[in-house]
PDB file of N, CA and C in Angstrom:
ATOM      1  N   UNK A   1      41.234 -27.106 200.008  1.00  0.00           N
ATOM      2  CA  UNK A   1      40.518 -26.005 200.622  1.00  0.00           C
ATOM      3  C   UNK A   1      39.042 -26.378 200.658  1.00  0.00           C
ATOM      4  N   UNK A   2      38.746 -26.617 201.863  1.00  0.00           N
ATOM      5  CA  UNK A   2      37.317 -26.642 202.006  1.00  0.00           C
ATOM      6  C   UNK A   2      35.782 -25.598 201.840  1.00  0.00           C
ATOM      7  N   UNK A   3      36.474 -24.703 202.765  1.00  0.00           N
ATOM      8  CA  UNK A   3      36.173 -23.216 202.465  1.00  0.00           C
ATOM      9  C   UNK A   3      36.569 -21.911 202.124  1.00  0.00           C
ATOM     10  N   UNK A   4      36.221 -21.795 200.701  1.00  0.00           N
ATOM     11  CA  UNK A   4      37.279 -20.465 199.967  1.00  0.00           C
ATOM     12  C   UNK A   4      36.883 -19.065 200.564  1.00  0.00           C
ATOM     13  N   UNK A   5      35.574 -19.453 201.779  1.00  0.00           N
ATOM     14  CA  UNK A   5      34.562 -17.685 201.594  1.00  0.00           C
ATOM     15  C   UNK A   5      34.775 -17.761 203.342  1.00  0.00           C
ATOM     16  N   UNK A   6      35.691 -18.689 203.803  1.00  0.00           N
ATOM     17  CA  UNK A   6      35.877 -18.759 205.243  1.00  0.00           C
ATOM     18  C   UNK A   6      36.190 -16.937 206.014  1.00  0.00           C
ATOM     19  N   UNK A   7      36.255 -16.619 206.763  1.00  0.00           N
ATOM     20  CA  UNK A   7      35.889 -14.922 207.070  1.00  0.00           C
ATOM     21  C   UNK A   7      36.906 -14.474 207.740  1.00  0.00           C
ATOM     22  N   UNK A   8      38.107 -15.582 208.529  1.00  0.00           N
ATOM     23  CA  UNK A   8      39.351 -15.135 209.033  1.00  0.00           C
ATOM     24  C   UNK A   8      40.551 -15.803 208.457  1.00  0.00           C
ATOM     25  N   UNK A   9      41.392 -14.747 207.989  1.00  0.00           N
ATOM     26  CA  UNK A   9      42.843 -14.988 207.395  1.00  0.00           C
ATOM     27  C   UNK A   9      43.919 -14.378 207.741  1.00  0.00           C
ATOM     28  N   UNK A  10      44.876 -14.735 207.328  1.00  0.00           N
ATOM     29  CA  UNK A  10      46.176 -14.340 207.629  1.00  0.00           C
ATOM     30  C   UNK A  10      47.255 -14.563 206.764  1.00  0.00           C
ATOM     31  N   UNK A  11      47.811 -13.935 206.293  1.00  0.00           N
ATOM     32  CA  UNK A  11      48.350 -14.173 204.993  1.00  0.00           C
ATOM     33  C   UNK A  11      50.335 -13.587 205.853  1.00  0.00           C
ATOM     34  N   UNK A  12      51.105 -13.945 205.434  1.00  0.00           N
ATOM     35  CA  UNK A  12      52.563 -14.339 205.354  1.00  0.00           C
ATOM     36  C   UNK A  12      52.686 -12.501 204.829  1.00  0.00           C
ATOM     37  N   UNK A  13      53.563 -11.879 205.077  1.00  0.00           N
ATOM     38  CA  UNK A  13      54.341 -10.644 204.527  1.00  0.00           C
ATOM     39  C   UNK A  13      54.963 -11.074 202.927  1.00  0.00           C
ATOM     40  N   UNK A  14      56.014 -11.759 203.222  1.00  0.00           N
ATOM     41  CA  UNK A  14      56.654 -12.244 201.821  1.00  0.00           C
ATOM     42  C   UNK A  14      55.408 -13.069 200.685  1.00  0.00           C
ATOM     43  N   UNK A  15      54.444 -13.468 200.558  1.00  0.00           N
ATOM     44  CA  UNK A  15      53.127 -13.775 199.717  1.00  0.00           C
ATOM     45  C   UNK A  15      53.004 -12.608 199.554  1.00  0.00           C
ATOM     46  N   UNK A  16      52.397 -11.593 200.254  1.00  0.00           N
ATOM     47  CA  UNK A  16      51.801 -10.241 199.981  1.00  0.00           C
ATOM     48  C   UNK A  16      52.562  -9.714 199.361  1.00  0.00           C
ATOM     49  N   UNK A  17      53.703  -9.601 199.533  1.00  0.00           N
ATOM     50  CA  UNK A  17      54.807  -8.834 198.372  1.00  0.00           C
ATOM     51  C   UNK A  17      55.063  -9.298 197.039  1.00  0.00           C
ATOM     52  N   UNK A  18      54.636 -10.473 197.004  1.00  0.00           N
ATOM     53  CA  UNK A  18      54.371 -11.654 195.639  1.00  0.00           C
ATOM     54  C   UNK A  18      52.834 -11.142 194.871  1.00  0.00           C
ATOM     55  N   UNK A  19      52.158 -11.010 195.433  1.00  0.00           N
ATOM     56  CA  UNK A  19      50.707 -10.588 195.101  1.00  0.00           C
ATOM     57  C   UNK A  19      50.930  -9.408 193.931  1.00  0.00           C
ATOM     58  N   UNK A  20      50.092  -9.483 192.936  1.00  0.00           N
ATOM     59  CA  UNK A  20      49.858  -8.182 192.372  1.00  0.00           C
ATOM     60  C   UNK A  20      48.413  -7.184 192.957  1.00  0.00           C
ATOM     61  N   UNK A  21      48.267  -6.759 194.695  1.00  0.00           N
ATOM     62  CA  UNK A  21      46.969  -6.001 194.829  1.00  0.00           C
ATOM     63  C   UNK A  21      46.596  -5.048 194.126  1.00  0.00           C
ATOM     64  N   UNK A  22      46.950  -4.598 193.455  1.00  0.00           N
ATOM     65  CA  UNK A  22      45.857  -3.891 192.468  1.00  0.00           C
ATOM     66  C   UNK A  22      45.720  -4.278 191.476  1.00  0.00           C
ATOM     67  N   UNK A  23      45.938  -4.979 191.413  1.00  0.00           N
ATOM     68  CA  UNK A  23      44.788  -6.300 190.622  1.00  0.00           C
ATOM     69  C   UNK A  23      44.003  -6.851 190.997  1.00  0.00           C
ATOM     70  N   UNK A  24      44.036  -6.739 192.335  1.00  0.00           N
ATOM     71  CA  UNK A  24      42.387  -7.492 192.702  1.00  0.00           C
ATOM     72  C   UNK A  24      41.403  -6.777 192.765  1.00  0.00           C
ATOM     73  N   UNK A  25      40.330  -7.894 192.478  1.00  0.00           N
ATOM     74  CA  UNK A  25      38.958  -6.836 191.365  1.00  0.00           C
ATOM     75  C   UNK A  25      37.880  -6.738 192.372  1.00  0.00           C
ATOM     76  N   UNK A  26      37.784  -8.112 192.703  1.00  0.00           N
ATOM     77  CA  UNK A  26      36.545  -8.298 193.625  1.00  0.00           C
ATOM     78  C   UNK A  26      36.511  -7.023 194.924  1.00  0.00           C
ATOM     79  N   UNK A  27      35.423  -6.720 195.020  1.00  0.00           N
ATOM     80  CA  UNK A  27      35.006  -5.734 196.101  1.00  0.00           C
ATOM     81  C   UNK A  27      33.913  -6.432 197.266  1.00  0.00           C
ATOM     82  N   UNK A  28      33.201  -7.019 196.769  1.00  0.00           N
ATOM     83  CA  UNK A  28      32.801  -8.173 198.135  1.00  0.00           C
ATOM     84  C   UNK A  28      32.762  -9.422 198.881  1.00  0.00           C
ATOM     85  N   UNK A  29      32.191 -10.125 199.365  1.00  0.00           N
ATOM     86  CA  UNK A  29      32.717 -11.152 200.165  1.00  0.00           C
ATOM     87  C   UNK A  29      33.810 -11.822 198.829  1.00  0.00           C
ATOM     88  N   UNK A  30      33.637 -11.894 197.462  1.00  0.00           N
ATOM     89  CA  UNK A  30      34.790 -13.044 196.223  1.00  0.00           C
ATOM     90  C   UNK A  30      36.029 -12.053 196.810  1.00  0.00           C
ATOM     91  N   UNK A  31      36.357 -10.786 197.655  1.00  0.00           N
ATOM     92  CA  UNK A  31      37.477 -11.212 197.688  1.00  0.00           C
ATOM     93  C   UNK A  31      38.411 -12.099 198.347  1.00  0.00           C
ATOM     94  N   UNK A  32      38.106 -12.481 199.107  1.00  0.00           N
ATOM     95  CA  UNK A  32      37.848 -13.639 200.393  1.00  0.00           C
ATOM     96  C   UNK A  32      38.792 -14.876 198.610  1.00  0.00           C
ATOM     97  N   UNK A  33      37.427 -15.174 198.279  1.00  0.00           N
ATOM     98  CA  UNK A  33      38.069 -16.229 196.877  1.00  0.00           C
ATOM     99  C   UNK A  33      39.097 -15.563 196.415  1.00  0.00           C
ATOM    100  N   UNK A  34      39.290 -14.243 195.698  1.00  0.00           N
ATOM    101  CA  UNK A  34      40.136 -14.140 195.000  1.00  0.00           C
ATOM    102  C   UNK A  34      41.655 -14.246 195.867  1.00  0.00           C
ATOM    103  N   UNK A  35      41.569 -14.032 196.923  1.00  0.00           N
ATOM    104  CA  UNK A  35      43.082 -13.885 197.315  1.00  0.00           C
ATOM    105  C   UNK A  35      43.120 -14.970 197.542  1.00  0.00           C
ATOM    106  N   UNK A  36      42.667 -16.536 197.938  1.00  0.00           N
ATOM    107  CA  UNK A  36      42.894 -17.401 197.539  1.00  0.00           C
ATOM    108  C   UNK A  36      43.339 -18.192 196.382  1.00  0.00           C
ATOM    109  N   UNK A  37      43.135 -18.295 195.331  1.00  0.00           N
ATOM    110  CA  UNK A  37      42.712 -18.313 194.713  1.00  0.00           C
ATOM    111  C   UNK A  37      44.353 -18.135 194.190  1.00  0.00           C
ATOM    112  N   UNK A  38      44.868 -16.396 194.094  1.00  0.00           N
ATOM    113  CA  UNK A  38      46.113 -16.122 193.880  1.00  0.00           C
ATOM    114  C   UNK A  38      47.101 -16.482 194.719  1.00  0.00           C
ATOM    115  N   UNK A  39      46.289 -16.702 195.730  1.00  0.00           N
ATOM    116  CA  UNK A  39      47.621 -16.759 197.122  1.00  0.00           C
ATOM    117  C   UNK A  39      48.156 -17.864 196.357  1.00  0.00           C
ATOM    118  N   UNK A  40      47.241 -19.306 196.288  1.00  0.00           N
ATOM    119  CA  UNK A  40      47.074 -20.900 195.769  1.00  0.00           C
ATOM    120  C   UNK A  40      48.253 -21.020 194.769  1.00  0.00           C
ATOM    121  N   UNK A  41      48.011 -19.612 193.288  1.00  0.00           N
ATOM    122  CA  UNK A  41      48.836 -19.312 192.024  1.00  0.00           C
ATOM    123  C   UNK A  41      49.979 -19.032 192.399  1.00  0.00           C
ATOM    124  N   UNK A  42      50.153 -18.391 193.534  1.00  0.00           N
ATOM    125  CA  UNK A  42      51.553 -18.048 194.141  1.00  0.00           C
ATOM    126  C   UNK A  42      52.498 -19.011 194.817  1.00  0.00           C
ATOM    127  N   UNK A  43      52.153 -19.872 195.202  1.00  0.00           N
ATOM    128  CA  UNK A  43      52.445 -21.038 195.202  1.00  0.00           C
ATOM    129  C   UNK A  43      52.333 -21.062 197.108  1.00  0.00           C
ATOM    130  N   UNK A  44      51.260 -20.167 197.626  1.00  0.00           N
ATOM    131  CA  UNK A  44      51.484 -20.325 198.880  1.00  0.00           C
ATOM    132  C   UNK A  44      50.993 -21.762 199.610  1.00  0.00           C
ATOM    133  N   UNK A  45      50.864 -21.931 200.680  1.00  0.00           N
ATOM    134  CA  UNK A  45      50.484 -23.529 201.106  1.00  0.00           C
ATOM    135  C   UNK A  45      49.460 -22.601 202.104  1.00  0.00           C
ATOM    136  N   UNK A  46      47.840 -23.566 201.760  1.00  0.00           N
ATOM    137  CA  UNK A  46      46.824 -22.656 202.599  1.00  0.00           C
ATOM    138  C   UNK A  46      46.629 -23.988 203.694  1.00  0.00           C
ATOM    139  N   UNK A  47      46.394 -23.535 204.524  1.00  0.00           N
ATOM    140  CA  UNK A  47      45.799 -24.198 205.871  1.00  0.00           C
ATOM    141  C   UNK A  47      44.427 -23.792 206.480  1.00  0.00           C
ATOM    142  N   UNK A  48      43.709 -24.983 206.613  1.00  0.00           N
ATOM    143  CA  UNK A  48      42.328 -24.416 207.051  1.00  0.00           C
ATOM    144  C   UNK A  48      42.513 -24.621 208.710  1.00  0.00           C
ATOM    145  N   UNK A  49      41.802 -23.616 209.444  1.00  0.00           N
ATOM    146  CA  UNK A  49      41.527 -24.517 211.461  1.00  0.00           C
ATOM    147  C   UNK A  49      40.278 -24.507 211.821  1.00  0.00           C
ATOM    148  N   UNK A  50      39.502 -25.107 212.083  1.00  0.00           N
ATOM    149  CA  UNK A  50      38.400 -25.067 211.852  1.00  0.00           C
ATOM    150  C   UNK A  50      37.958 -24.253 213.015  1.00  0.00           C
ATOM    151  N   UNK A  51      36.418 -23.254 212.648  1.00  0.00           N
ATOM    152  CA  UNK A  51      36.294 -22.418 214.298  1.00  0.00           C
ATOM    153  C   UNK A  51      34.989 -22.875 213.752  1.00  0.00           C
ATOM    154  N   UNK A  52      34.094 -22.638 215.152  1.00  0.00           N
ATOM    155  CA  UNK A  52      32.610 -22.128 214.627  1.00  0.00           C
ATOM    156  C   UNK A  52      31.523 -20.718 215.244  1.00  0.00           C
ATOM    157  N   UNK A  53      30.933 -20.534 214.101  1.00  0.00           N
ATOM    158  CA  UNK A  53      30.289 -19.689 214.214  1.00  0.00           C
ATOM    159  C   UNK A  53      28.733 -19.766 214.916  1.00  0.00           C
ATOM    160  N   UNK A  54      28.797 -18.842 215.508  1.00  0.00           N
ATOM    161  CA  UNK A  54      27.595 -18.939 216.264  1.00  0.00           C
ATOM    162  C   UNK A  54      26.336 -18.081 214.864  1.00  0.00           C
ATOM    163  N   UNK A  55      25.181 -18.697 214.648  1.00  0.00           N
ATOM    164  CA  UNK A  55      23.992 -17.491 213.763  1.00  0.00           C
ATOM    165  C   UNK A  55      23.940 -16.319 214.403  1.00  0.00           C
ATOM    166  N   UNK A  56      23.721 -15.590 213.489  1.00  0.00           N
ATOM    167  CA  UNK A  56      23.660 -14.110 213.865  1.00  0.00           C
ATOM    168  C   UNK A  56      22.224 -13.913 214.580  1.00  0.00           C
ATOM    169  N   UNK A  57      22.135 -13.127 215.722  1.00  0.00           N
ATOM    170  CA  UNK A  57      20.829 -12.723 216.550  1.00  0.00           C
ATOM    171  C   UNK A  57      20.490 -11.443 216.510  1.00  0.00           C
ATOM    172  N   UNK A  58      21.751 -10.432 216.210  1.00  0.00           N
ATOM    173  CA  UNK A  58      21.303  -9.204 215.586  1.00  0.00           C
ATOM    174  C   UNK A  58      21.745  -8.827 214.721  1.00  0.00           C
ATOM    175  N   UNK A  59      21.050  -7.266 213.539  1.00  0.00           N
ATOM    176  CA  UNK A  59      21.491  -7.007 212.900  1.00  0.00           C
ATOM    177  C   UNK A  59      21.054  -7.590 211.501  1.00  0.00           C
ATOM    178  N   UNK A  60      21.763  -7.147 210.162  1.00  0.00           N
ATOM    179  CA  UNK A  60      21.177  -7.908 209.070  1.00  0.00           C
ATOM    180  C   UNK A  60      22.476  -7.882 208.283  1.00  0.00           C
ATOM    181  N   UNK A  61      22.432  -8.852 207.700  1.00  0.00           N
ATOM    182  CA  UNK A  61      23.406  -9.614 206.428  1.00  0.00           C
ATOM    183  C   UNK A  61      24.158  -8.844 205.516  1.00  0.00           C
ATOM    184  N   UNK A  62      25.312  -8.430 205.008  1.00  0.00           N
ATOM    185  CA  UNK A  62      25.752  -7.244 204.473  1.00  0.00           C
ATOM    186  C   UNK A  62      25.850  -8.527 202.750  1.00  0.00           C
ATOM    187  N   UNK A  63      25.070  -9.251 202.744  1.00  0.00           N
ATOM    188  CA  UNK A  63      25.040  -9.825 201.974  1.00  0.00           C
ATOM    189  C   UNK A  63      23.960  -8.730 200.423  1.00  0.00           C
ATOM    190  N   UNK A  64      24.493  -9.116 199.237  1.00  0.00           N
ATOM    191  CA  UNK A  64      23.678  -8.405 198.364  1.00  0.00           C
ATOM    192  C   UNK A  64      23.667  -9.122 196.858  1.00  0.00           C
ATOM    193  N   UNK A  65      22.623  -8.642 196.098  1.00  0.00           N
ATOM    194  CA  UNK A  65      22.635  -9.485 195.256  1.00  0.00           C
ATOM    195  C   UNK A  65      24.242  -8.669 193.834  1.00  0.00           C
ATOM    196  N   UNK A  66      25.031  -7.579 194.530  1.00  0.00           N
ATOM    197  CA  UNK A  66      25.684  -7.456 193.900  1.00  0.00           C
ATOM    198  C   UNK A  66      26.840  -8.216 194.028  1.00  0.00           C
ATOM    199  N   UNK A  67      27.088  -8.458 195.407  1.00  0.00           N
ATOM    200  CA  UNK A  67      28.241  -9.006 196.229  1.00  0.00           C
ATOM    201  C   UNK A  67      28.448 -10.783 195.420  1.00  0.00           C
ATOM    202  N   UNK A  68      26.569 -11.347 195.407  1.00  0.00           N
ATOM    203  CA  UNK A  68      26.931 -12.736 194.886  1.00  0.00           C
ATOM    204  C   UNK A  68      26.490 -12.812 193.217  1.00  0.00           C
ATOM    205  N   UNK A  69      26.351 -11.794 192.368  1.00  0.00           N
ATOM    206  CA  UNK A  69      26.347 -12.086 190.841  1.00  0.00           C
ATOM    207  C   UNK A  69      27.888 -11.412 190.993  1.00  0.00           C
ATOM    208  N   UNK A  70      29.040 -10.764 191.377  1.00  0.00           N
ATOM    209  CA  UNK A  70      30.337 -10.506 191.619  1.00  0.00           C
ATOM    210  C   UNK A  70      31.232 -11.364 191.465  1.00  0.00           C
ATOM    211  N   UNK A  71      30.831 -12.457 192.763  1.00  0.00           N
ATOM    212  CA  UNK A  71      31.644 -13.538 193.319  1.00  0.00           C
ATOM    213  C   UNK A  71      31.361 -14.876 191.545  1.00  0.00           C
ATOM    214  N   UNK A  72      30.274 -14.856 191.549  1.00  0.00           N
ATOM    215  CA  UNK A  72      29.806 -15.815 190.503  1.00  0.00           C
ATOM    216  C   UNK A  72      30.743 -15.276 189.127  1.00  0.00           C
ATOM    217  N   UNK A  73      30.595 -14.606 188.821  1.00  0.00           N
ATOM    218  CA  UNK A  73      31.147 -13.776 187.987  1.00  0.00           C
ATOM    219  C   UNK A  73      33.160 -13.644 187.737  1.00  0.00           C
ATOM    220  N   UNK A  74      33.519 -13.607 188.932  1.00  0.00           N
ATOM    221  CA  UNK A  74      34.780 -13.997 189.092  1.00  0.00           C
ATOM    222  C   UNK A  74      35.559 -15.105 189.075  1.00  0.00           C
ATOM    223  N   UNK A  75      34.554 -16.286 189.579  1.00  0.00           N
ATOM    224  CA  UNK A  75      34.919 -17.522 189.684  1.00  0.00           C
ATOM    225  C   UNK A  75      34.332 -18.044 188.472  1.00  0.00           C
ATOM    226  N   UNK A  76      33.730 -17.840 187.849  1.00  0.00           N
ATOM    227  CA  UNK A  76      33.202 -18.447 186.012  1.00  0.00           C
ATOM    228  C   UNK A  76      34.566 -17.980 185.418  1.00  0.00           C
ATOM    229  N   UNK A  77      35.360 -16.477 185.769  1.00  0.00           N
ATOM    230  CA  UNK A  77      36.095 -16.018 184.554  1.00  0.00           C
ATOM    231  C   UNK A  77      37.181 -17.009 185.046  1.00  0.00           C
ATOM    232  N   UNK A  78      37.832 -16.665 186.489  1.00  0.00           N
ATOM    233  CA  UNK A  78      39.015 -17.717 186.957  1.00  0.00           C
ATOM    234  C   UNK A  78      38.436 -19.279 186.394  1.00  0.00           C
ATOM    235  N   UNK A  79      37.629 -19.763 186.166  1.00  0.00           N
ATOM    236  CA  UNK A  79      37.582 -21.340 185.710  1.00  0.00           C
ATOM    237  C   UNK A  79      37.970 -21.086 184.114  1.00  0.00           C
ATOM    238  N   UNK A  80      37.443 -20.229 183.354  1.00  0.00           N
ATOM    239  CA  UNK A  80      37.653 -20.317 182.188  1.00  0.00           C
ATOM    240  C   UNK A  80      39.299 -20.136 181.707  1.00  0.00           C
ATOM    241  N   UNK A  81      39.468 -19.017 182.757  1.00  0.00           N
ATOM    242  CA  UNK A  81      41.004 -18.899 182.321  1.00  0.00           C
ATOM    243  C   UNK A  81      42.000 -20.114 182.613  1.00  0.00           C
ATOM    244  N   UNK A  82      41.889 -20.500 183.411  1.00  0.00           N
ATOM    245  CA  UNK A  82      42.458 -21.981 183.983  1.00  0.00           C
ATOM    246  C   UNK A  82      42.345 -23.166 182.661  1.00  0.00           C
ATOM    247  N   UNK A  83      40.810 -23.006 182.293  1.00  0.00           N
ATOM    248  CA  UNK A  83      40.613 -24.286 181.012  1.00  0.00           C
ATOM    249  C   UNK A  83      41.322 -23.892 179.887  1.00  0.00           C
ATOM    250  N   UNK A  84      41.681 -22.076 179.444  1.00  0.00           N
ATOM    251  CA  UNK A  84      41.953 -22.078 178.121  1.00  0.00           C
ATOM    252  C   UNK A  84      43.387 -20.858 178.346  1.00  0.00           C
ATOM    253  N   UNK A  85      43.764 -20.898 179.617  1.00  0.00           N
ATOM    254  CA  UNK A  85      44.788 -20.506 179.914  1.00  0.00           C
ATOM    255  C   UNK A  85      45.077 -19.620 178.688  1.00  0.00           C
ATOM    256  N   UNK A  86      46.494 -18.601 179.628  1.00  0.00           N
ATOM    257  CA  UNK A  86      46.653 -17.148 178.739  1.00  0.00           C
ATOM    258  C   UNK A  86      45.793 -16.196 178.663  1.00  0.00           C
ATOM    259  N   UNK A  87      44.540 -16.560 178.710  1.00  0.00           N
ATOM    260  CA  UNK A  87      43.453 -15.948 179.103  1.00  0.00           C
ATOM    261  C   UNK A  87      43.564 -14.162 179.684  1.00  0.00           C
ATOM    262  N   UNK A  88      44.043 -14.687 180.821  1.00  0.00           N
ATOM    263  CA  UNK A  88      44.868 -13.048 182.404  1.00  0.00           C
ATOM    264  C   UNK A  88      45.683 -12.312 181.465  1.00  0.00           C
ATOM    265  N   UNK A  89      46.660 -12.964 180.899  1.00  0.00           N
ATOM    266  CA  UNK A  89      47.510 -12.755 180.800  1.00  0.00           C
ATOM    267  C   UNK A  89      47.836 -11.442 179.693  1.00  0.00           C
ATOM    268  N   UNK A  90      46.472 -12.182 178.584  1.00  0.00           N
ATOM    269  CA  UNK A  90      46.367 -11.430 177.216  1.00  0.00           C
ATOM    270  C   UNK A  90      45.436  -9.799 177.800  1.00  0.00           C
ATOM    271  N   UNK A  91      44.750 -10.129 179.264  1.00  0.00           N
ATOM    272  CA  UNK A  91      44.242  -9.317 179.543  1.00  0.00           C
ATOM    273  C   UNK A  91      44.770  -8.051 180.363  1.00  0.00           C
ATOM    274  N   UNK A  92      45.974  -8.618 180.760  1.00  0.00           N
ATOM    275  CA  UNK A  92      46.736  -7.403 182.206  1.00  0.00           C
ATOM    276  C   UNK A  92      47.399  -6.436 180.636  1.00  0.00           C
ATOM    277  N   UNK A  93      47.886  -7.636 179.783  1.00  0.00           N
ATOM    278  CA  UNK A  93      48.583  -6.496 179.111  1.00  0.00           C
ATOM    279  C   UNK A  93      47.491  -5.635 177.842  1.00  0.00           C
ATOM    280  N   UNK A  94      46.101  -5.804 177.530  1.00  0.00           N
ATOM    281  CA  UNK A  94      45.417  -4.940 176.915  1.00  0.00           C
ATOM    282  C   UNK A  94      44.979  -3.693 178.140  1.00  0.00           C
ATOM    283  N   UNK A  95      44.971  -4.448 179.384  1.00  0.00           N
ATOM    284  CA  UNK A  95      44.866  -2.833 180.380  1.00  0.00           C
ATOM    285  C   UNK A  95      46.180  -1.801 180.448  1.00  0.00           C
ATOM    286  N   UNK A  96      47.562  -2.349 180.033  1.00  0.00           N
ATOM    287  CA  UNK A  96      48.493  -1.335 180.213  1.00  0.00           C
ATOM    288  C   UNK A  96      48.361  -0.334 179.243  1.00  0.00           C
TER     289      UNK A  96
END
């Protein structure tokens, strides 16, 4: 995967039914990562096609500094859990 924050997807019916969505945390652009991320855990097969984007000429950036300490924030915890694994796991079941 080249680009995890790429802006058009399409995801399979049978993956989505594999997914746990309410579990996903992220609320701005990391969710883009996170469903990657799980799709990846799910054992889906991602495909990139490449398009391009033209810069924006109007309008302004729905970008924020909550959206990227979020994304940062999600992807530090997903690396850690990956290095010391069990990690999620010990955590889905202290939320039940």
């Amino acid at each position: 995967m080249a680009d995890a924050t790429a802006g058009f997807r399409c995801y399979a019916a049978p993956l989505l039914e594999r997914l746990d969505l309410d579990a996903v945390r992220a609320e701005g652009y990391g969710f883009q990562i996170e469903m990657t991320y799980e799709s990846r855990k799910a054992g889906a097969t991602i495909l990139e096609v490449p398009i391009r984007f033209v810069d924006r000429v109007e309008g302004e950036s729905k970008m924020s500094t909550f959206i990227v300490v979020e994304a940062l924030g999600l992807v530090t915890l997903w690396g850690l859990e990956r290095l010391f694994g069990g990690f999620r796991h010990s955590r889905q079941v202290a939320r039940v």
